[in-house]
N, C-alpha and C. Protein backbone atom coordinates (compact mmCIF):
# COMPACT_ATOMS: atom_id res chain seq x y z
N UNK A 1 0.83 -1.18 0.00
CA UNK A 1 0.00 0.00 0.00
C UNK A 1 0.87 1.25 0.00
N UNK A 2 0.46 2.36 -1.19
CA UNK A 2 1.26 3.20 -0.91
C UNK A 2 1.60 4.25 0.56
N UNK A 3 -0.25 4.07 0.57
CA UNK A 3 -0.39 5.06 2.20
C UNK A 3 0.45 4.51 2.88
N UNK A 4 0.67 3.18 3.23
CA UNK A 4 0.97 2.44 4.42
C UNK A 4 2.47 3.02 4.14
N UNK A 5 3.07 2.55 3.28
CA UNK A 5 4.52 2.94 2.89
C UNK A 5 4.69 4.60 3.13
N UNK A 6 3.85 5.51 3.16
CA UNK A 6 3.96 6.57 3.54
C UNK A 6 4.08 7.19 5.04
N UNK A 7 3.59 6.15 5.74
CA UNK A 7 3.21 6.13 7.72
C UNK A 7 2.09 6.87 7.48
N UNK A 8 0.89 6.75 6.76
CA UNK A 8 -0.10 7.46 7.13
C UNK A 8 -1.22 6.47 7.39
N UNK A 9 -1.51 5.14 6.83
CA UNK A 9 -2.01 4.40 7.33
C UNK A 9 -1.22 2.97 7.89
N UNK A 10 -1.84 2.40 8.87
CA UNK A 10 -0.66 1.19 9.94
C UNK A 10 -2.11 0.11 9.37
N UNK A 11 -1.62 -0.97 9.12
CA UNK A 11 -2.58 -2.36 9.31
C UNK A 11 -2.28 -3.21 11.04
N UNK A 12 -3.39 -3.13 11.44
CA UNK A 12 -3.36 -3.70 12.62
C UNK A 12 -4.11 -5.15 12.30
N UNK A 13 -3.06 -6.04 13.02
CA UNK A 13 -3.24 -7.88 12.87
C UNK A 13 -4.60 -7.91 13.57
N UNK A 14 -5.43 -8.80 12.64
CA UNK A 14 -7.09 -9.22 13.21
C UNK A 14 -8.11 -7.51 13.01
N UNK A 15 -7.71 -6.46 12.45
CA UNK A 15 -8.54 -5.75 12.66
C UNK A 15 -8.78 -5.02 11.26
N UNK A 16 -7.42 -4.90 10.71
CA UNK A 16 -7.24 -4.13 9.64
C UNK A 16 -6.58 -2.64 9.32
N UNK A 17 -6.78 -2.37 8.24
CA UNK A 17 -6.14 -1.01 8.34
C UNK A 17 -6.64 0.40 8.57
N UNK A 18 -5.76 0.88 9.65
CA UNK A 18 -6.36 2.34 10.21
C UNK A 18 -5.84 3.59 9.82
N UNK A 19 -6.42 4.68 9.53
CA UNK A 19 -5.32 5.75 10.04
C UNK A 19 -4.86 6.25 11.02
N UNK A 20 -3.26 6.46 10.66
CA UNK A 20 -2.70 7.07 11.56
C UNK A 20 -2.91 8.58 12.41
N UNK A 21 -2.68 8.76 13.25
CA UNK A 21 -3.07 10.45 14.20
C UNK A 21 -1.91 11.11 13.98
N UNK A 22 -1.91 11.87 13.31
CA UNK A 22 -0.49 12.98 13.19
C UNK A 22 -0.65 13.85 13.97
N UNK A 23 0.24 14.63 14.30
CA UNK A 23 0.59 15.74 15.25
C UNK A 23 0.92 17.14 14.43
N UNK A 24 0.54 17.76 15.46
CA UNK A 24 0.37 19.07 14.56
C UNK A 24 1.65 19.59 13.84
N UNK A 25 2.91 19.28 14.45
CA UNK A 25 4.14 19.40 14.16
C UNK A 25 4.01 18.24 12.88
N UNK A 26 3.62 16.90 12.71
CA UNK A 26 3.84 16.72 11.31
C UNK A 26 2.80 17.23 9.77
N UNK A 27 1.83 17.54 10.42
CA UNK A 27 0.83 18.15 9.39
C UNK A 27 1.28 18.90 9.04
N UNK A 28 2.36 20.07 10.03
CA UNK A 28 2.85 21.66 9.56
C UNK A 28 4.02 20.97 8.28
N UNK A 29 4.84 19.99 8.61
CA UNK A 29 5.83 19.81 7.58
C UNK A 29 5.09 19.42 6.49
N UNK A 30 4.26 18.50 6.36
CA UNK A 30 3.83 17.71 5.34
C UNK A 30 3.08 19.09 4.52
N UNK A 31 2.24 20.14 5.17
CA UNK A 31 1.53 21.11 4.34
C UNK A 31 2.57 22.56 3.93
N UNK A 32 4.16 22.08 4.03
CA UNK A 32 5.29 22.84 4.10
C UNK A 32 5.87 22.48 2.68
N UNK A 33 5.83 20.88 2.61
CA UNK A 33 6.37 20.41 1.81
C UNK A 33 5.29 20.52 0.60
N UNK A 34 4.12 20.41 0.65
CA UNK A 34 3.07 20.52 -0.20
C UNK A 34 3.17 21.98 -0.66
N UNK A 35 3.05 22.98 0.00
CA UNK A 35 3.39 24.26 -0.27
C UNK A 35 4.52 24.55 -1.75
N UNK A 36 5.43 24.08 -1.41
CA UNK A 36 6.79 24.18 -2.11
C UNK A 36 6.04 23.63 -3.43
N UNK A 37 6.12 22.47 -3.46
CA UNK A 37 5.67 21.55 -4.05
C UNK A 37 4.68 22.33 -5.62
N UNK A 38 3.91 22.98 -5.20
CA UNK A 38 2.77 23.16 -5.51
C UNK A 38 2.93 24.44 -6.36
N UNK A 39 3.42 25.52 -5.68
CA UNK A 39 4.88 26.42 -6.19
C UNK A 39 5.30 26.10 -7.44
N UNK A 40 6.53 25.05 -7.14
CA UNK A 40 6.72 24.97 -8.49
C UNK A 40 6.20 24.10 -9.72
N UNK A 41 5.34 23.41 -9.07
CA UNK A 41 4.22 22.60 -10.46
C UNK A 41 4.10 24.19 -10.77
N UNK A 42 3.47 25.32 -9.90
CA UNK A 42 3.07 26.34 -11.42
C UNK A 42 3.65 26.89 -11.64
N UNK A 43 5.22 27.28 -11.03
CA UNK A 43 6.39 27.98 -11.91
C UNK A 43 6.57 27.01 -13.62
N UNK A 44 6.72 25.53 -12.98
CA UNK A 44 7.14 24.78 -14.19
C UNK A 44 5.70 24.52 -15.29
N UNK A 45 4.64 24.68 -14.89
CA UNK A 45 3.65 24.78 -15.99
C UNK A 45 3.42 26.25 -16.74
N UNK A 46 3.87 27.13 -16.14
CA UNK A 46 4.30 28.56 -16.27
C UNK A 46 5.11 28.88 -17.51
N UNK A 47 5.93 28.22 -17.42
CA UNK A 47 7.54 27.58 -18.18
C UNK A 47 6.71 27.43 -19.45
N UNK A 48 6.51 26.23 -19.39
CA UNK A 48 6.06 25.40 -20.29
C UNK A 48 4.59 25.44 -21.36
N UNK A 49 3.80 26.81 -20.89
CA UNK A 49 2.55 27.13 -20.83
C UNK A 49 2.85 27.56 -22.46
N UNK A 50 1.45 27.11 -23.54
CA UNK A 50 2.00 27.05 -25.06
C UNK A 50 0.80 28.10 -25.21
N UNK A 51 0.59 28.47 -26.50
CA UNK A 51 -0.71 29.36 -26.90
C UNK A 51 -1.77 28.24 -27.80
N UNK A 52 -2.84 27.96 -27.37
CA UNK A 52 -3.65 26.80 -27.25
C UNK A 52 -3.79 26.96 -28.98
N UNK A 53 -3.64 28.09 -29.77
CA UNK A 53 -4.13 28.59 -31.09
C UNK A 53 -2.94 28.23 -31.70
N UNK A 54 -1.72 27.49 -31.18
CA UNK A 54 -0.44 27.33 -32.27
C UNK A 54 -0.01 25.51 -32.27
N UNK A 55 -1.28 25.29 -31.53
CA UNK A 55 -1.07 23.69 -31.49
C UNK A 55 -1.81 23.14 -32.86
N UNK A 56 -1.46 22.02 -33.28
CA UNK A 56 -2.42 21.64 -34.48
C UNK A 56 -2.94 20.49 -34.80
């Protein structure tokens, strides 16, 4: 599972899989790193941005 491989969801034996409880200290990194992240998807679609009228 990718979640699981991420530590956001744990499989517990006989019950199944749960999510995990983050702490406010990891939500701040994870929505830190998303931040950045997110940034430059639109610097780099920015970049890359064509004129829709020269495609064919």
């Amino acid at each position: 599972m990718r979640v699981e491989a991420l530590g956001l969801v744990e499989r517990v034996p006989h019950v199944g899989a749960r999510v995990v409880t983050l702490t406010h200290r990891q939500l701040a990194e994870i929505y830190a790193v998303r931040e950045a992240l997110e940034g430059m998807a639109a610097r780099l679609a920015c970049a890359h941005i064509t004129d829709a009228r020269s495609i064919s």
